[in-house]
C-alpha atoms as a PDB file:
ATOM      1  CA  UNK A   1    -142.150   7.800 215.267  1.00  0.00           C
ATOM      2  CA  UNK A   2    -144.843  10.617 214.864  1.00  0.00           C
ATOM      3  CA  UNK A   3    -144.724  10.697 210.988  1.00  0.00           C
ATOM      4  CA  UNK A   4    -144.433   6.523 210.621  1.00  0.00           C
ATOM      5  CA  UNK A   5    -147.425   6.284 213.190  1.00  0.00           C
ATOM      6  CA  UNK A   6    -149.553   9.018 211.467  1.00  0.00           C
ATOM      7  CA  UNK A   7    -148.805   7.186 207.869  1.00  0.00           C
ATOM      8  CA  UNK A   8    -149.952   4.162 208.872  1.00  0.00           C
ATOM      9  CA  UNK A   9    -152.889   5.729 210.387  1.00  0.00           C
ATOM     10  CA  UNK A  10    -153.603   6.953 207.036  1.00  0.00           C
ATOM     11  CA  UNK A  11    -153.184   4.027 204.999  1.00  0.00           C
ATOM     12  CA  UNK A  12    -154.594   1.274 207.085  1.00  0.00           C
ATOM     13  CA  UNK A  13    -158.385   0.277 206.854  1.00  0.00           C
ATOM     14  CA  UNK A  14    -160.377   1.051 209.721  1.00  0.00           C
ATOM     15  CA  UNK A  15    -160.795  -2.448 210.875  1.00  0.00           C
ATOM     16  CA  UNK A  16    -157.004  -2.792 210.789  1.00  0.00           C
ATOM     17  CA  UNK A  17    -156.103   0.160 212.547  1.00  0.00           C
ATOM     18  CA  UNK A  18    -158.985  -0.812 215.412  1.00  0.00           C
ATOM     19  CA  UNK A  19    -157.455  -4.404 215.755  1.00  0.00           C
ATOM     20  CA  UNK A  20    -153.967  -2.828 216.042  1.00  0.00           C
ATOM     21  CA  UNK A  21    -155.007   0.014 218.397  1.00  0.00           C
ATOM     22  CA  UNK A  22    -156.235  -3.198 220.913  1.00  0.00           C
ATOM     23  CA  UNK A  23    -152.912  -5.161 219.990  1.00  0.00           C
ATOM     24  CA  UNK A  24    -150.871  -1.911 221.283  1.00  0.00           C
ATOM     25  CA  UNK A  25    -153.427  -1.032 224.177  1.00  0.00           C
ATOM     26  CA  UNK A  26    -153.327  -4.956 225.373  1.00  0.00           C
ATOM     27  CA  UNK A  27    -149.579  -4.432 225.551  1.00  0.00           C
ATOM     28  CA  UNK A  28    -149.298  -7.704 223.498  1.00  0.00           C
ATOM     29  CA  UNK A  29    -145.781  -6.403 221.902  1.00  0.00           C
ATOM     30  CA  UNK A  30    -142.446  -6.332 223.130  1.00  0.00           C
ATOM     31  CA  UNK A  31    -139.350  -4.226 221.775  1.00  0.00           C
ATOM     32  CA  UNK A  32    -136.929  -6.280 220.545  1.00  0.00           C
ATOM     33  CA  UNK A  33    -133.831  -3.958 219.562  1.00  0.00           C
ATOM     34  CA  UNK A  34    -133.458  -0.802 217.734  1.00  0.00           C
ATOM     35  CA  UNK A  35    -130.371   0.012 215.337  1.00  0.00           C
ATOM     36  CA  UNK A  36    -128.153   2.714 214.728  1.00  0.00           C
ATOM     37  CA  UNK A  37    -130.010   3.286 211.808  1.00  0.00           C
ATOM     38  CA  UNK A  38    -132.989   4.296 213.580  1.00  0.00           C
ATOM     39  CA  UNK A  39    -134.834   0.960 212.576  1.00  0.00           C
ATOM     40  CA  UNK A  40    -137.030  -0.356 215.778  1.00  0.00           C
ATOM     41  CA  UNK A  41    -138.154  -4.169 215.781  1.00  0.00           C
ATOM     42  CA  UNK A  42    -141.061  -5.502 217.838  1.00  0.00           C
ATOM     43  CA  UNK A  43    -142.717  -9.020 218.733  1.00  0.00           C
ATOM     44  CA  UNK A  44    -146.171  -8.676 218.527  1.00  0.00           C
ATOM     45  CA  UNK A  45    -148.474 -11.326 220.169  1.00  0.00           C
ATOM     46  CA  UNK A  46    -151.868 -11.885 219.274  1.00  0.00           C
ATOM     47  CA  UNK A  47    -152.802 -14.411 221.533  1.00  0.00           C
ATOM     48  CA  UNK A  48    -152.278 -18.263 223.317  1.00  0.00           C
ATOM     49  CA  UNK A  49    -152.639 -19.594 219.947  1.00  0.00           C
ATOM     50  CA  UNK A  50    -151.647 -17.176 217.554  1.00  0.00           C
ATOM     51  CA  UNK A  51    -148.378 -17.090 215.638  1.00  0.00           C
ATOM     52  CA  UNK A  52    -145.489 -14.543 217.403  1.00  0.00           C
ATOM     53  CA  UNK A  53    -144.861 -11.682 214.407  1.00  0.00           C
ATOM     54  CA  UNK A  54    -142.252  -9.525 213.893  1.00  0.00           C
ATOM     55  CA  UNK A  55    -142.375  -5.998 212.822  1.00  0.00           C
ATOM     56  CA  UNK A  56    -139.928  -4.157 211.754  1.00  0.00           C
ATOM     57  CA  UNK A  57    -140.314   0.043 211.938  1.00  0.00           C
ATOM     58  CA  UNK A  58    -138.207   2.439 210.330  1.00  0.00           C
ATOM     59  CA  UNK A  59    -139.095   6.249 210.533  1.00  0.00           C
ATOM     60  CA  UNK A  60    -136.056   7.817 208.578  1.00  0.00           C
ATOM     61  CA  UNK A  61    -137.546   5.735 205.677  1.00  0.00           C
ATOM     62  CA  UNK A  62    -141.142   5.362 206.355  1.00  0.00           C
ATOM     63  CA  UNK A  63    -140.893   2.080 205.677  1.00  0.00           C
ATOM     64  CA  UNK A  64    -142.415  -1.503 208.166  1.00  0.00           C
ATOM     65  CA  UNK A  65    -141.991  -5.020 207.495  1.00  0.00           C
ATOM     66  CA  UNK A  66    -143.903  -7.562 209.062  1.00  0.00           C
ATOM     67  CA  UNK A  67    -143.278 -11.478 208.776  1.00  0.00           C
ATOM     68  CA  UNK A  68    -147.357 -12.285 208.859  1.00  0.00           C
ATOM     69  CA  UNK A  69    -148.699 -13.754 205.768  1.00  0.00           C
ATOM     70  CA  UNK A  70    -152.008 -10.814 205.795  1.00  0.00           C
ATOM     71  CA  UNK A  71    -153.333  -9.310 202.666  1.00  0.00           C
ATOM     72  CA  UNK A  72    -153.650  -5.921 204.403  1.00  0.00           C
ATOM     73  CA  UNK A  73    -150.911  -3.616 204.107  1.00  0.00           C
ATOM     74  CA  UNK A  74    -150.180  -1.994 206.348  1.00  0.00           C
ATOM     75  CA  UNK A  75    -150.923  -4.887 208.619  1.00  0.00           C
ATOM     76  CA  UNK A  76    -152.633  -5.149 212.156  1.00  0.00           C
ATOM     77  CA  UNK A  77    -149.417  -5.794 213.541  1.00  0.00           C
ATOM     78  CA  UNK A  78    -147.570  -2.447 212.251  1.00  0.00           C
END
């Protein structure tokens, strides 16, 4: 996960990556399941009223997926 974590780093804004890092610090995700390919999918909570997301994570490819509707890419939730 070193390379997919250190591209994101890289391609998300600042703001975005700051929201994120408090997402991931506030422990508001929650691993879902992880594949044989190596693809790792996570709930990500934002808060009481916020919609649940899912991301989707795949380091062989490089590749996320997330089911929010944001501009931003890669989003606060990858």
């Amino acid at each position: 996960m070193e390379s997919l974590f250190s591209l994101t780093r890289e391609l998300a804004s600042p703001q975005v990556w700051s929201v994120g890092v408090e997402l991931a610090r506030n422990g508001d995700f929650q691993e879902l399941d992880a594949s044989a390919s190596g693809e790792r999918r996570f709930r990500v909570i934002q808060g009481p009223r916020d919609a649940v997301q899912t991301v989707t994570l795949s380091e062989e490819l490089e590749l996320w997926q997330c089911d929010c509707s944001q501009d931003e890419d890669p989003c606060r939730h990858v």
